[in-house]
N, C-alpha and C. Protein backbone atom coordinates (compact mmCIF):
# COMPACT_ATOMS: atom_id res chain seq x y z
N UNK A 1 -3.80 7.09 29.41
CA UNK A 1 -3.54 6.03 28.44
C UNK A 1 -2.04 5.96 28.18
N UNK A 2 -1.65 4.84 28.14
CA UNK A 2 0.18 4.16 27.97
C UNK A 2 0.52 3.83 26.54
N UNK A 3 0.79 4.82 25.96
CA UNK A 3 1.00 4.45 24.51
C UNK A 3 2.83 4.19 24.11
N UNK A 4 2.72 2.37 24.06
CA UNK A 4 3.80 1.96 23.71
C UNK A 4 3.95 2.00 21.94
N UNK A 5 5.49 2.24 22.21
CA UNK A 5 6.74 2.35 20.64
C UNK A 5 7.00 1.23 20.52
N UNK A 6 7.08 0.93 19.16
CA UNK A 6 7.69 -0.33 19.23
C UNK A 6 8.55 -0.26 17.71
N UNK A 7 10.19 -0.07 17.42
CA UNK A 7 10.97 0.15 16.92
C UNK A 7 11.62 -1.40 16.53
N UNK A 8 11.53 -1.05 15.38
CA UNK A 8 11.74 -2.92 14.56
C UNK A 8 13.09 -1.85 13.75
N UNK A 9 14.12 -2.87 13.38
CA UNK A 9 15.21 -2.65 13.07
C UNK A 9 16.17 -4.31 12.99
N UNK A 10 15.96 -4.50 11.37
CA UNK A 10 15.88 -5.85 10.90
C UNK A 10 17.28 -6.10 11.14
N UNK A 11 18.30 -5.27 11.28
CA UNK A 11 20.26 -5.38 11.40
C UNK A 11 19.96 -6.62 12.98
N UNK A 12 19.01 -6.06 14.08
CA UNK A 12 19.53 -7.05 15.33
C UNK A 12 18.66 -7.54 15.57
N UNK A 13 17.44 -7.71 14.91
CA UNK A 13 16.19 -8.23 15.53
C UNK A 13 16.07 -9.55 14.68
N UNK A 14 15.95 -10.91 15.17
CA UNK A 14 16.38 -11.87 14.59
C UNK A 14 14.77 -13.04 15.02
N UNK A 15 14.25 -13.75 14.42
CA UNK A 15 13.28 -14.40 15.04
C UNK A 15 13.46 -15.87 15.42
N UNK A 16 12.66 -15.90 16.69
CA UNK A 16 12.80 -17.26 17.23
C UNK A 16 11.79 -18.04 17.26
N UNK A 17 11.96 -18.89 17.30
CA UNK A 17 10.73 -20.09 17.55
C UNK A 17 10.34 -20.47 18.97
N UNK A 18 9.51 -19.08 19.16
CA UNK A 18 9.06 -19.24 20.54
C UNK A 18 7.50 -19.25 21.18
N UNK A 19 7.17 -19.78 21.58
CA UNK A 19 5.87 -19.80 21.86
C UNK A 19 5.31 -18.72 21.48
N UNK A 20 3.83 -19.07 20.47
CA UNK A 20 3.13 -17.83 20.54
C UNK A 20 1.98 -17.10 21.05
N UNK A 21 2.43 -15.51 21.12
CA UNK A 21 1.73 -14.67 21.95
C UNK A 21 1.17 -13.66 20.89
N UNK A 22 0.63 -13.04 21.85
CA UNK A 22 0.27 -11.29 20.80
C UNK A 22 1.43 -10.68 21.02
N UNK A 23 2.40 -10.74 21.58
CA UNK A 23 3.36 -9.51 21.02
C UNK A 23 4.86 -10.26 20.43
N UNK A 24 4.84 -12.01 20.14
CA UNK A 24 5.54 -12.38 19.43
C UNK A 24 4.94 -12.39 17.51
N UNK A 25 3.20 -12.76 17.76
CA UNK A 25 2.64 -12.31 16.64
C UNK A 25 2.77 -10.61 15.99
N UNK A 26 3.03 -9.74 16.98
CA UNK A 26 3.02 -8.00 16.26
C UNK A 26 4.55 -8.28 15.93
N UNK A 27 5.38 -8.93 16.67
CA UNK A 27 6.91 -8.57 15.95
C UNK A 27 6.92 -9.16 14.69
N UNK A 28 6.87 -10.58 14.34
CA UNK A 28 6.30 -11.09 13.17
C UNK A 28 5.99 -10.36 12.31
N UNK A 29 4.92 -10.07 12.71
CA UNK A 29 3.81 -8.65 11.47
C UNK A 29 4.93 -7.38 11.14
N UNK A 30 5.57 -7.04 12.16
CA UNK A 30 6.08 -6.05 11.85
C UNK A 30 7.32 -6.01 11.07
N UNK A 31 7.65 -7.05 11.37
CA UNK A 31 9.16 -7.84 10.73
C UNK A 31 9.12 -7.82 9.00
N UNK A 32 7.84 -8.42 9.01
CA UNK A 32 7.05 -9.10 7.67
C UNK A 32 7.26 -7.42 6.64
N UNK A 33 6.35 -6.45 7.58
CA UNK A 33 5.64 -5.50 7.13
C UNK A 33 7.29 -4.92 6.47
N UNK A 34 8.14 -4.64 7.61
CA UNK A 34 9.61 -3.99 7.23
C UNK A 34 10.29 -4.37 5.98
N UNK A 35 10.49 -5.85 6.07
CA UNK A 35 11.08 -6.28 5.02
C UNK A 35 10.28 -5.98 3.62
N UNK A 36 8.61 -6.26 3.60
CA UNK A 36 8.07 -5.93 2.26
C UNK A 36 7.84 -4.76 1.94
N UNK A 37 7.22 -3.92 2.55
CA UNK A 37 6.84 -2.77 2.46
C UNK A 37 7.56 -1.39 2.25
N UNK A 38 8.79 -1.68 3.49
CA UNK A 38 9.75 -0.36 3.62
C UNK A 38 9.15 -0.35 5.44
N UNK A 39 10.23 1.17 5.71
CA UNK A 39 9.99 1.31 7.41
C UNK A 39 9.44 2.38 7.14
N UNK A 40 8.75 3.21 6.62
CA UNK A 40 7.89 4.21 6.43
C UNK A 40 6.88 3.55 7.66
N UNK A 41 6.58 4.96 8.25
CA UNK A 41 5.60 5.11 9.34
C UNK A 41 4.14 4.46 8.15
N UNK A 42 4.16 4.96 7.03
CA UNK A 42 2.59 4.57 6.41
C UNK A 42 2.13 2.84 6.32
N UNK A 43 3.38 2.33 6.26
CA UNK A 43 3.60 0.94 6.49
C UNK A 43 2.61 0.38 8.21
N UNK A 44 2.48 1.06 8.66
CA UNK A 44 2.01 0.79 10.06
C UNK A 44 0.38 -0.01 9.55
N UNK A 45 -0.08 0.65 9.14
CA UNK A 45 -1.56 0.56 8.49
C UNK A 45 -1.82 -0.93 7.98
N UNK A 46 -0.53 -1.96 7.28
CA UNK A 46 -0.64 -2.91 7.52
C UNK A 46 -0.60 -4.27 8.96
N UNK A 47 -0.28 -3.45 9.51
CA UNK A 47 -0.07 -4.49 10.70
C UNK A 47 -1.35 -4.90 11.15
N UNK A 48 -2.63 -4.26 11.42
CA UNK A 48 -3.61 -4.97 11.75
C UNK A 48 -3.84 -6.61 10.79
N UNK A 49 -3.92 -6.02 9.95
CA UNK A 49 -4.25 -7.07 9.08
C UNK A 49 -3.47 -8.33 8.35
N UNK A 50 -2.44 -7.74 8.99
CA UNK A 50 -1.31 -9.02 8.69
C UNK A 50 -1.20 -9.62 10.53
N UNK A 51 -1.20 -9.05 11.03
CA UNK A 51 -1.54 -9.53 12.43
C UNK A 51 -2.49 -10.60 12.79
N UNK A 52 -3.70 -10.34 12.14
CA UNK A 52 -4.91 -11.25 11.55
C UNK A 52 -4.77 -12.10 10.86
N UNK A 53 -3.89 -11.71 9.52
CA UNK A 53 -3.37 -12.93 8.75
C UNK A 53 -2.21 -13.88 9.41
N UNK A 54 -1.55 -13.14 9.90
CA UNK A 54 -0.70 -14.22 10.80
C UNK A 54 -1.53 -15.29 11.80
N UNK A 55 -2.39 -14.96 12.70
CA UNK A 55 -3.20 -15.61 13.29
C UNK A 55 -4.22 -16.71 12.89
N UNK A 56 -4.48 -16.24 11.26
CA UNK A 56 -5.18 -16.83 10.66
C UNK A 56 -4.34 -18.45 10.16
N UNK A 57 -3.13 -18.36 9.93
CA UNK A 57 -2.36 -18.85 9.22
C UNK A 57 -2.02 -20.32 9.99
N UNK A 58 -2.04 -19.30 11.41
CA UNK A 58 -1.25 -20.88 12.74
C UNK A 58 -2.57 -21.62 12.67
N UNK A 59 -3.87 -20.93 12.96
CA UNK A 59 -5.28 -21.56 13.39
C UNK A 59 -6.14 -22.00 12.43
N UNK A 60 -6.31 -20.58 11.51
CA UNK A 60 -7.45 -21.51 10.48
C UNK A 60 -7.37 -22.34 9.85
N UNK A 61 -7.64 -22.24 8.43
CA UNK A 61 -7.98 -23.16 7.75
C UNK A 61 -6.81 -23.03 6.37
N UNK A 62 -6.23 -22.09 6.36
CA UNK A 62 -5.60 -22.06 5.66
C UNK A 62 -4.08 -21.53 5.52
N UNK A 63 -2.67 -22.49 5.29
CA UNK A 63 -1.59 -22.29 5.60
C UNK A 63 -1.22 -23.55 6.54
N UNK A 64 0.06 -23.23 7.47
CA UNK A 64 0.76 -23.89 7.91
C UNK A 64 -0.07 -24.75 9.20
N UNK A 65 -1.08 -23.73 9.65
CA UNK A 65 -1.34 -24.18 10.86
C UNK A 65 -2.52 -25.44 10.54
N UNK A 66 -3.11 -25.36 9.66
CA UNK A 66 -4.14 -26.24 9.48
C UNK A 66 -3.35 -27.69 8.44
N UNK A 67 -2.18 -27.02 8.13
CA UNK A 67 -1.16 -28.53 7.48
C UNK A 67 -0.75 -29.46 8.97
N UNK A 68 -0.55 -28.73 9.99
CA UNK A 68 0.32 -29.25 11.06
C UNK A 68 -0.76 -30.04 12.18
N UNK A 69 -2.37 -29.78 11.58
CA UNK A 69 -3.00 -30.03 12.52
C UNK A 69 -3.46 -31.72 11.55
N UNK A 70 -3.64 -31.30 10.53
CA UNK A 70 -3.92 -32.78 9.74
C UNK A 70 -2.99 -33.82 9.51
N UNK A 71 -1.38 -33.11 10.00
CA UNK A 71 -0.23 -34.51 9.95
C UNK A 71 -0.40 -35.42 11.40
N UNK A 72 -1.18 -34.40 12.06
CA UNK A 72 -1.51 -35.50 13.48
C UNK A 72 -2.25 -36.54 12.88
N UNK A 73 -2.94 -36.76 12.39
CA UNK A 73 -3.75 -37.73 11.77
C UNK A 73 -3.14 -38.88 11.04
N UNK A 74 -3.77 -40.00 10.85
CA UNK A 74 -2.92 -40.67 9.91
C UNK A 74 -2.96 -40.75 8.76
N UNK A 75 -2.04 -41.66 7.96
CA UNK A 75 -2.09 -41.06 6.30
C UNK A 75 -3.52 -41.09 5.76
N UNK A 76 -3.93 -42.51 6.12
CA UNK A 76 -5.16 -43.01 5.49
C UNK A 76 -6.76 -42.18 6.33
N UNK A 77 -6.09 -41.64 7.02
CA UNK A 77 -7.45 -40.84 7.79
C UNK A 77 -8.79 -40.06 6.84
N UNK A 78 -10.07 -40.64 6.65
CA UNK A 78 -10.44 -39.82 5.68
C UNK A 78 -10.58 -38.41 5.72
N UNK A 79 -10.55 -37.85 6.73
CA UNK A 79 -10.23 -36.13 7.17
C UNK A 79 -8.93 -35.53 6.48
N UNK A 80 -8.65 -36.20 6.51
CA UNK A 80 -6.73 -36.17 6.25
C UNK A 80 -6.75 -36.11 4.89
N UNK A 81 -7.18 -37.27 4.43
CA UNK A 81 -6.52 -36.92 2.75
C UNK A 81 -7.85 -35.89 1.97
N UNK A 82 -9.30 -35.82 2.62
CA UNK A 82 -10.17 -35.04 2.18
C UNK A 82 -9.56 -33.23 2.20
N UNK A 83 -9.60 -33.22 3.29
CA UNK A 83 -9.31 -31.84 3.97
C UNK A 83 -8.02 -31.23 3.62
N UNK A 84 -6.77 -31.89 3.37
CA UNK A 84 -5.59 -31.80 2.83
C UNK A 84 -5.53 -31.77 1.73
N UNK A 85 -5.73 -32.46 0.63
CA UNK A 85 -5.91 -32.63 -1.12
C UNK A 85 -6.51 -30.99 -0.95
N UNK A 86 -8.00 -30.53 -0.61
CA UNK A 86 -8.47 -29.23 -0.50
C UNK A 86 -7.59 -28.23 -0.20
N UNK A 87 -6.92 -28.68 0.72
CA UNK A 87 -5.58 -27.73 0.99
C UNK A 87 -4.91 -27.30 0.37
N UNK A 88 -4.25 -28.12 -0.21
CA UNK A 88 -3.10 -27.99 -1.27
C UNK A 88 -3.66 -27.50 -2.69
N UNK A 89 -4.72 -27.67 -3.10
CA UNK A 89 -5.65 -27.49 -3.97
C UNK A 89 -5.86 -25.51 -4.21
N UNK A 90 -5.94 -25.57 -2.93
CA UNK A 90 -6.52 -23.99 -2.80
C UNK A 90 -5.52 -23.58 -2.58
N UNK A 91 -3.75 -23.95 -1.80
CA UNK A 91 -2.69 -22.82 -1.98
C UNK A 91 -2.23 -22.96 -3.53
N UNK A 92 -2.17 -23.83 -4.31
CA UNK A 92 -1.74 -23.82 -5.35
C UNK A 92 -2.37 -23.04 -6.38
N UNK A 93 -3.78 -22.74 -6.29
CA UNK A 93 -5.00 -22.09 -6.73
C UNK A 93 -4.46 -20.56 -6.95
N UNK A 94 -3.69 -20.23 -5.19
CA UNK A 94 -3.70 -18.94 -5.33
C UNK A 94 -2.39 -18.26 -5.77
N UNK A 95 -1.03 -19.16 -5.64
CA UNK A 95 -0.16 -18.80 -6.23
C UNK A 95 1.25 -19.04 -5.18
N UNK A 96 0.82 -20.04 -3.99
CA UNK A 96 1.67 -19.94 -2.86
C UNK A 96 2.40 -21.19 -2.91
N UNK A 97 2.23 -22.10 -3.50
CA UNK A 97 2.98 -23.01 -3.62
C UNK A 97 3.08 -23.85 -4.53
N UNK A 98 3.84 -24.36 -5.56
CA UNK A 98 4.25 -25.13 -6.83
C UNK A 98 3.19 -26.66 -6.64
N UNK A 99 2.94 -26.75 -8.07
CA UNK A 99 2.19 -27.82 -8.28
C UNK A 99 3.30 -29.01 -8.05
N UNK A 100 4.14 -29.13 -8.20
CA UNK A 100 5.34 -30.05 -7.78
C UNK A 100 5.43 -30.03 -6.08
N UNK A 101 4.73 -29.74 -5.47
CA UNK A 101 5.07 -29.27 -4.49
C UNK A 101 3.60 -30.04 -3.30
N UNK A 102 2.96 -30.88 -3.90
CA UNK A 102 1.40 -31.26 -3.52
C UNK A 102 1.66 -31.74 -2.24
N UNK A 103 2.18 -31.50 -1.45
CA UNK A 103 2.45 -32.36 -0.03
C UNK A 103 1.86 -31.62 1.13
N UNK A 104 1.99 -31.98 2.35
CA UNK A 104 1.67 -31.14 3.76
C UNK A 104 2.86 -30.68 4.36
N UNK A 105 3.97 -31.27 4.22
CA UNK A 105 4.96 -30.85 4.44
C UNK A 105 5.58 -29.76 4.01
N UNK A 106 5.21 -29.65 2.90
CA UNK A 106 5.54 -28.17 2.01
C UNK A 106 4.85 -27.35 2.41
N UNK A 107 3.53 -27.40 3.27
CA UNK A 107 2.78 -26.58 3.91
C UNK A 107 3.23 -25.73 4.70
N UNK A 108 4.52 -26.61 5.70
CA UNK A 108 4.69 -26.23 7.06
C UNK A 108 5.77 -24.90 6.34
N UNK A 109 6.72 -24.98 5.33
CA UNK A 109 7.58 -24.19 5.50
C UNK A 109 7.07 -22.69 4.69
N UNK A 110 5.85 -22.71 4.18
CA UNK A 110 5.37 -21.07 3.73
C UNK A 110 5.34 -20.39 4.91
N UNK A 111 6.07 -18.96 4.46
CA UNK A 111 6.00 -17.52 5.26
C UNK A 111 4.70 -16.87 5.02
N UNK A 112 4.88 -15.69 5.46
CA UNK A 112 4.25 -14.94 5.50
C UNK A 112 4.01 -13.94 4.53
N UNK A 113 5.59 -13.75 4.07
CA UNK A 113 5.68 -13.12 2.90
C UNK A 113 5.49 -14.06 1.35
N UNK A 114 4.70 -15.29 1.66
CA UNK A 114 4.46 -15.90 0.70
C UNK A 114 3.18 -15.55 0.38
N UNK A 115 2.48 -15.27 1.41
CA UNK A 115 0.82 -14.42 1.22
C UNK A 115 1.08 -13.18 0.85
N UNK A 116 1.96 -12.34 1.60
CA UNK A 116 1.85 -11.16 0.96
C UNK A 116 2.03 -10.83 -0.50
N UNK A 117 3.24 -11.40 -1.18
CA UNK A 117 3.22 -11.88 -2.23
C UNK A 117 1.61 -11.52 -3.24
N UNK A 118 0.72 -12.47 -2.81
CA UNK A 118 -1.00 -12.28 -3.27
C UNK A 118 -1.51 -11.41 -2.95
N UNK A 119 -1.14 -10.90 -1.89
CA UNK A 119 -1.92 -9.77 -1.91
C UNK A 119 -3.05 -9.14 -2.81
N UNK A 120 -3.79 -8.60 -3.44
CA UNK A 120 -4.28 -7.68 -4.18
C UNK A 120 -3.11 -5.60 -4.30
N UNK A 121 -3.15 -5.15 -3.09
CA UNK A 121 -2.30 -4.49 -2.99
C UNK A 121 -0.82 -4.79 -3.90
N UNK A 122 -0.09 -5.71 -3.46
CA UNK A 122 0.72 -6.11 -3.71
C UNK A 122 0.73 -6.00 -5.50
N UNK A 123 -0.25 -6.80 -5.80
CA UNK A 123 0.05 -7.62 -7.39
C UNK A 123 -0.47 -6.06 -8.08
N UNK A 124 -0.88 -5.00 -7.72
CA UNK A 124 -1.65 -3.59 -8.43
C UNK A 124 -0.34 -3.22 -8.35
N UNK A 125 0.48 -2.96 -7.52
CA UNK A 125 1.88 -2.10 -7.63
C UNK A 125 3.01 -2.65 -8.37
N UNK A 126 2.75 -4.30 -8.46
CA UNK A 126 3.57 -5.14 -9.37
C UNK A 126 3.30 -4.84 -10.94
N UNK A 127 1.85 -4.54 -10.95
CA UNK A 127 1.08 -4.61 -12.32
C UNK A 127 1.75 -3.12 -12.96
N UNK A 128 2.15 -2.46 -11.75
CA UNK A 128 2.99 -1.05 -12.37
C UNK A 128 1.19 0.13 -12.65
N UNK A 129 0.50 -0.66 -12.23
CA UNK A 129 -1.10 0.56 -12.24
C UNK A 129 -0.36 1.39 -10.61
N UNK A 130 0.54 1.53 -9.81
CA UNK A 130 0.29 2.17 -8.82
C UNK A 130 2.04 2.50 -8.87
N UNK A 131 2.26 3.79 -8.16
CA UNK A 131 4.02 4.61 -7.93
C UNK A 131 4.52 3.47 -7.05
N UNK A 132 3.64 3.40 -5.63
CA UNK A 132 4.04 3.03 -4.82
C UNK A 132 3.12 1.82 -4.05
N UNK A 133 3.84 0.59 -3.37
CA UNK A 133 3.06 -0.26 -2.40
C UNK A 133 1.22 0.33 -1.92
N UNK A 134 1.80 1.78 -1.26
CA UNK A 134 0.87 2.31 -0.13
C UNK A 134 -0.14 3.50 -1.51
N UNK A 135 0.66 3.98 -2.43
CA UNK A 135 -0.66 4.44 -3.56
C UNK A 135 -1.32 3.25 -4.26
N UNK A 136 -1.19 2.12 -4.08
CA UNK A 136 -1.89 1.15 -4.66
C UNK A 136 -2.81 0.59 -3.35
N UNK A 137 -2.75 0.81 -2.16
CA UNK A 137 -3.34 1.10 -1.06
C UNK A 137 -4.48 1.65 -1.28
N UNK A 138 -4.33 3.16 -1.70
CA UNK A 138 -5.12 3.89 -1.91
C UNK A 138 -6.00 4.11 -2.70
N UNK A 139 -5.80 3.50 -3.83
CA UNK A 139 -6.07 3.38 -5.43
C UNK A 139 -7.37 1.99 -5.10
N UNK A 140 -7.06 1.15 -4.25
CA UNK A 140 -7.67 -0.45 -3.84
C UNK A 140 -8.98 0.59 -3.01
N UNK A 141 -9.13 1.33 -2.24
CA UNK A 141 -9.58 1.60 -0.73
C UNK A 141 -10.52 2.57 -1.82
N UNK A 142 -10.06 3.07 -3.14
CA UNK A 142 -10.88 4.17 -3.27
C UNK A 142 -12.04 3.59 -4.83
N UNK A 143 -11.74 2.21 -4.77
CA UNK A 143 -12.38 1.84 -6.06
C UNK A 143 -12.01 1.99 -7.40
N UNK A 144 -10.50 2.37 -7.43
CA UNK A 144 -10.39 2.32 -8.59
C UNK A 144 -10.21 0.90 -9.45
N UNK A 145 -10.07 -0.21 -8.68
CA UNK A 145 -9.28 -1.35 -9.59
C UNK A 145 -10.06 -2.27 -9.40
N UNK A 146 -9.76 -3.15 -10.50
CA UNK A 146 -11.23 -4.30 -10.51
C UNK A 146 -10.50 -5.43 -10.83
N UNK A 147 -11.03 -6.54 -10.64
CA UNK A 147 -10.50 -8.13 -10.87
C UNK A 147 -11.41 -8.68 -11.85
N UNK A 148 -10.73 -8.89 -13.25
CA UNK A 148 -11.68 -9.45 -14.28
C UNK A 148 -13.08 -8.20 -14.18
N UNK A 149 -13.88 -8.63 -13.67
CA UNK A 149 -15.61 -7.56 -14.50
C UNK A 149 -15.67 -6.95 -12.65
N UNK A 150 -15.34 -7.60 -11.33
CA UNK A 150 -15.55 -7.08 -10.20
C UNK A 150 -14.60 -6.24 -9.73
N UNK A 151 -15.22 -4.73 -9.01
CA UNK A 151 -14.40 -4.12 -8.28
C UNK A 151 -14.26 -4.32 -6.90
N UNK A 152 -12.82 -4.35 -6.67
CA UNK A 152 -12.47 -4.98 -5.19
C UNK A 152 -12.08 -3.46 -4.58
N UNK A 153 -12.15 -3.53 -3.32
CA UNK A 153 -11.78 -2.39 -2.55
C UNK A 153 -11.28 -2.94 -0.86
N UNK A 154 -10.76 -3.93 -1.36
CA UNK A 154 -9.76 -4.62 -0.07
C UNK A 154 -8.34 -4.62 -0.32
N UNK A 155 -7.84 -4.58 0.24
CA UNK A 155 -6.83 -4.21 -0.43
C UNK A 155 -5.53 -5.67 0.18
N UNK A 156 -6.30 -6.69 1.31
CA UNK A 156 -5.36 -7.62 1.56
C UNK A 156 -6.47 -9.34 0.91
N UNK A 157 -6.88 -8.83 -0.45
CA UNK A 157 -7.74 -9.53 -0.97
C UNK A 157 -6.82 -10.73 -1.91
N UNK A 158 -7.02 -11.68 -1.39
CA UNK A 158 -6.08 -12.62 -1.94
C UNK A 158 -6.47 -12.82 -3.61
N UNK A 159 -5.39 -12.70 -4.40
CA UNK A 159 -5.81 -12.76 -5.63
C UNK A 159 -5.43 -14.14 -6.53
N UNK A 160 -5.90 -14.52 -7.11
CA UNK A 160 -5.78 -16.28 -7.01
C UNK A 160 -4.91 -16.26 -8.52
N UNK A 161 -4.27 -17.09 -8.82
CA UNK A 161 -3.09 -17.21 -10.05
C UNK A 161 -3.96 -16.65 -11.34
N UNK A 162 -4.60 -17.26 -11.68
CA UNK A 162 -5.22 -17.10 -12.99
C UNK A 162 -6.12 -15.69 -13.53
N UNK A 163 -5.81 -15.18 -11.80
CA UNK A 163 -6.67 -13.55 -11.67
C UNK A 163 -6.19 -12.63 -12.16
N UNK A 164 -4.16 -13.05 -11.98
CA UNK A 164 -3.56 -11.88 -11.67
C UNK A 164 -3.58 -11.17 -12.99
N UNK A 165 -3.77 -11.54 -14.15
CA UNK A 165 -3.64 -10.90 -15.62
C UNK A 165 -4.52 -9.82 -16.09
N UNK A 166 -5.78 -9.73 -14.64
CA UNK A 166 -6.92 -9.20 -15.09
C UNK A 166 -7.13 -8.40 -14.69
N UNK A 167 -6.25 -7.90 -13.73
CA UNK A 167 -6.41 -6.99 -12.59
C UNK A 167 -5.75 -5.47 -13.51
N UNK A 168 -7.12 -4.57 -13.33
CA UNK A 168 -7.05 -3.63 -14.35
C UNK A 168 -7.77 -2.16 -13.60
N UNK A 169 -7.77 -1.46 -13.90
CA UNK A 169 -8.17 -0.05 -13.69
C UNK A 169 -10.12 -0.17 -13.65
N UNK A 170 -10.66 0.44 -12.92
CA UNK A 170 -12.54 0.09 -13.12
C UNK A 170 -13.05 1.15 -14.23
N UNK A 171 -13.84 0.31 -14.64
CA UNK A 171 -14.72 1.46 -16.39
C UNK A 171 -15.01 2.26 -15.65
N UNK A 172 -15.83 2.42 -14.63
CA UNK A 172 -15.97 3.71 -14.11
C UNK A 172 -15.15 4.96 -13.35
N UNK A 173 -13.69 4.09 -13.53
CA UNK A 173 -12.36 5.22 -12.61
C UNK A 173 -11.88 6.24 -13.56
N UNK A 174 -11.68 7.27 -13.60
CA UNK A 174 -11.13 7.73 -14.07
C UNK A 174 -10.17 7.60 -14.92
N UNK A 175 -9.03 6.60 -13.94
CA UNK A 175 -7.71 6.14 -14.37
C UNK A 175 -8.70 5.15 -15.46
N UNK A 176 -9.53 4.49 -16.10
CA UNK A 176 -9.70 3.96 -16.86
C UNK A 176 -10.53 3.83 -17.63
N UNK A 177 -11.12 5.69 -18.22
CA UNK A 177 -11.57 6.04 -18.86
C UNK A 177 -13.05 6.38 -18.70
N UNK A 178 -13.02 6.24 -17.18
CA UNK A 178 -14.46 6.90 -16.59
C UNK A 178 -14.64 8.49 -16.62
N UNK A 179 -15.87 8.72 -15.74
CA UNK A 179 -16.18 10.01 -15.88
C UNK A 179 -15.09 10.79 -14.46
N UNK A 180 -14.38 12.20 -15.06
CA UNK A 180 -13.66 12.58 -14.29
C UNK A 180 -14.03 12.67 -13.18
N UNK A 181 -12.90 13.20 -12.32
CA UNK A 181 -12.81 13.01 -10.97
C UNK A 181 -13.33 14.56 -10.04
N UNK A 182 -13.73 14.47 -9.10
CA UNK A 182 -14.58 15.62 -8.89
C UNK A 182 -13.60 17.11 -8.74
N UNK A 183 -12.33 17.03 -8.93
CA UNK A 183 -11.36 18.09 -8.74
C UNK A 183 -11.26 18.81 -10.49
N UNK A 184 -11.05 17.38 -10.94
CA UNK A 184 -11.04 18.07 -12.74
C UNK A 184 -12.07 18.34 -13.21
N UNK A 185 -13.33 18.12 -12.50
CA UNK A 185 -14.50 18.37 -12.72
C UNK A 185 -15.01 20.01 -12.61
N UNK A 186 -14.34 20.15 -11.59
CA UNK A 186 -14.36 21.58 -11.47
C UNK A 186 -13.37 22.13 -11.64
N UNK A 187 -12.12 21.85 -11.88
CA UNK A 187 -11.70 22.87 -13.16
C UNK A 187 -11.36 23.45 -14.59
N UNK A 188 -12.62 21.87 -15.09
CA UNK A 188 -12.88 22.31 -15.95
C UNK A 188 -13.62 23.22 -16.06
N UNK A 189 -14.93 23.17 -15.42
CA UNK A 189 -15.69 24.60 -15.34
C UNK A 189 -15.58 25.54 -14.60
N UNK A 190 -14.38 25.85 -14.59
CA UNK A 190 -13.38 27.17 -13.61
C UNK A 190 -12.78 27.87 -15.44
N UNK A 191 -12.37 26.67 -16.12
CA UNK A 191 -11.63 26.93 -17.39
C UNK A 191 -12.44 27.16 -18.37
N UNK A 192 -13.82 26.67 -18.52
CA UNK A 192 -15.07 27.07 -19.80
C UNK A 192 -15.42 28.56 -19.31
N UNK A 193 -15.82 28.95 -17.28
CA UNK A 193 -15.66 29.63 -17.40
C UNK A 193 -14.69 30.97 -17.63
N UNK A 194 -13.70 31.01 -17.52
CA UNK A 194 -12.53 32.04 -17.95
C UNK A 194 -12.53 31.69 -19.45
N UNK A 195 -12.88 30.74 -20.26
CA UNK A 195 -13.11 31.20 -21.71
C UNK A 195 -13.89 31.84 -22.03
N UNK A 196 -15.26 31.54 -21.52
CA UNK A 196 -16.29 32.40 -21.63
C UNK A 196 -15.92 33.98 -21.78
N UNK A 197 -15.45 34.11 -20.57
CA UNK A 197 -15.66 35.74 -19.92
C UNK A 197 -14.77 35.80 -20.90
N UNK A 198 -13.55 35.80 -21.24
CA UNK A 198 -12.70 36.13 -22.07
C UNK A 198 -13.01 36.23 -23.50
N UNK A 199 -14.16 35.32 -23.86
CA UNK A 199 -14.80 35.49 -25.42
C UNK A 199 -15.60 37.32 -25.20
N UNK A 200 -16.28 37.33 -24.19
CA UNK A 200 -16.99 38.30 -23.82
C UNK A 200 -16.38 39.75 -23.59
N UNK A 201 -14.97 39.43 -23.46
CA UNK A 201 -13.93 41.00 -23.37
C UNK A 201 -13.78 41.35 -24.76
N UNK A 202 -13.82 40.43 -25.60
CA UNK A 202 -12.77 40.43 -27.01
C UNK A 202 -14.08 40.90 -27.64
N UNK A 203 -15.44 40.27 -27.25
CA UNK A 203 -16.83 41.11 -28.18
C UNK A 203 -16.59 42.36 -27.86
């Protein structure tokens, strides 16, 4: 097995508008990942999924690529102004682009780091519930954090504007006043016992 390196270093690596591939989409991702994240090796862990989200972005349904596919159309097209109004509807929903801003054209120029931005990850380490980007990673992956009354455990879970206020620690986490965690669990009864025995020297 050929296991390629691939060393991103934002001082000379500059992006072009060049046809896309899978390994103009991983530089992208990785570009993305550098600038938001940091160059920490733990940073790697995002690239699948921003890789995906990048892909998602040119093709699906949501972002630039599905603005660029409905300006082929004409103004009055009913696809066009149905499918578009929805468009704009749902980035504005989530926090990616200004209500002043209702056009398709404004479509074309969101990044990447305009999603990341929403993230779920993202908005937990903003919210100051996490040290770091990648412990709010962890904190997402392990159930601690919930959106309004639901706990999410995605951690590239788009979180929509009106969400972000709600996004809080889960009744059942620890961090938010649940039942402890299975380490303090046992030492607490490491510590009842050494009181014990110790009541039992002093009889």
């Amino acid at each position: 097995m050929v296991s390629v390196v691939i060393t991103v270093k934002l001082t000379i690596v500059d992006i072009f508008d060049l046809p896309y591939n899978n390994f103009i989409l991983f530089r992208r991702a990785a570009l993305a990942v550098a600038r938001h994240h940091g160059e920490q090796p733990r940073a790697l862990c995002l690239l699948k999924d921003l890789c995906n989200s990048t892909s998602s972005l040119r093709e699906g349904s949501l972002g630039p690529g599905a603005a660029r596919e409905l300006l082929t159309l004409e103004e009055k097209d009913p696809k066009r102004l149905f499918e578009g109004n929805a468009l704009l509807r749902r980035l504005v929903r989530i926090g990616v682009l200004d209500e002043k801003q209702m056009k398709l054209d404004y479509v074309l120029g969101l990044k990447i780091e305009d999603f990341l931005e929403r993230r779920l990850q993202t908005q937990v380490f903003k919210a100051g519930l996490a040290k770091s980007i990648h412990h709010a990673r962890i904190l997402i992956r392990q159930r601690h954090i919930r959106v309004r009354k639901q706990v999410v455990n995605i951690p590239s879970f788009i979180v929509r504007l009106d969400s972000g206020k709600h996004i809080d620690f889960s009744l059942k986490s620890p961090f938010g006043g649940g039942r402890p965690g299975r380490v303090k669990r046992k030492n607490l009864r490491k510590g009842q016992g050494t009181g014990a025995a110790n009541d039992e020297e002093e009889d």
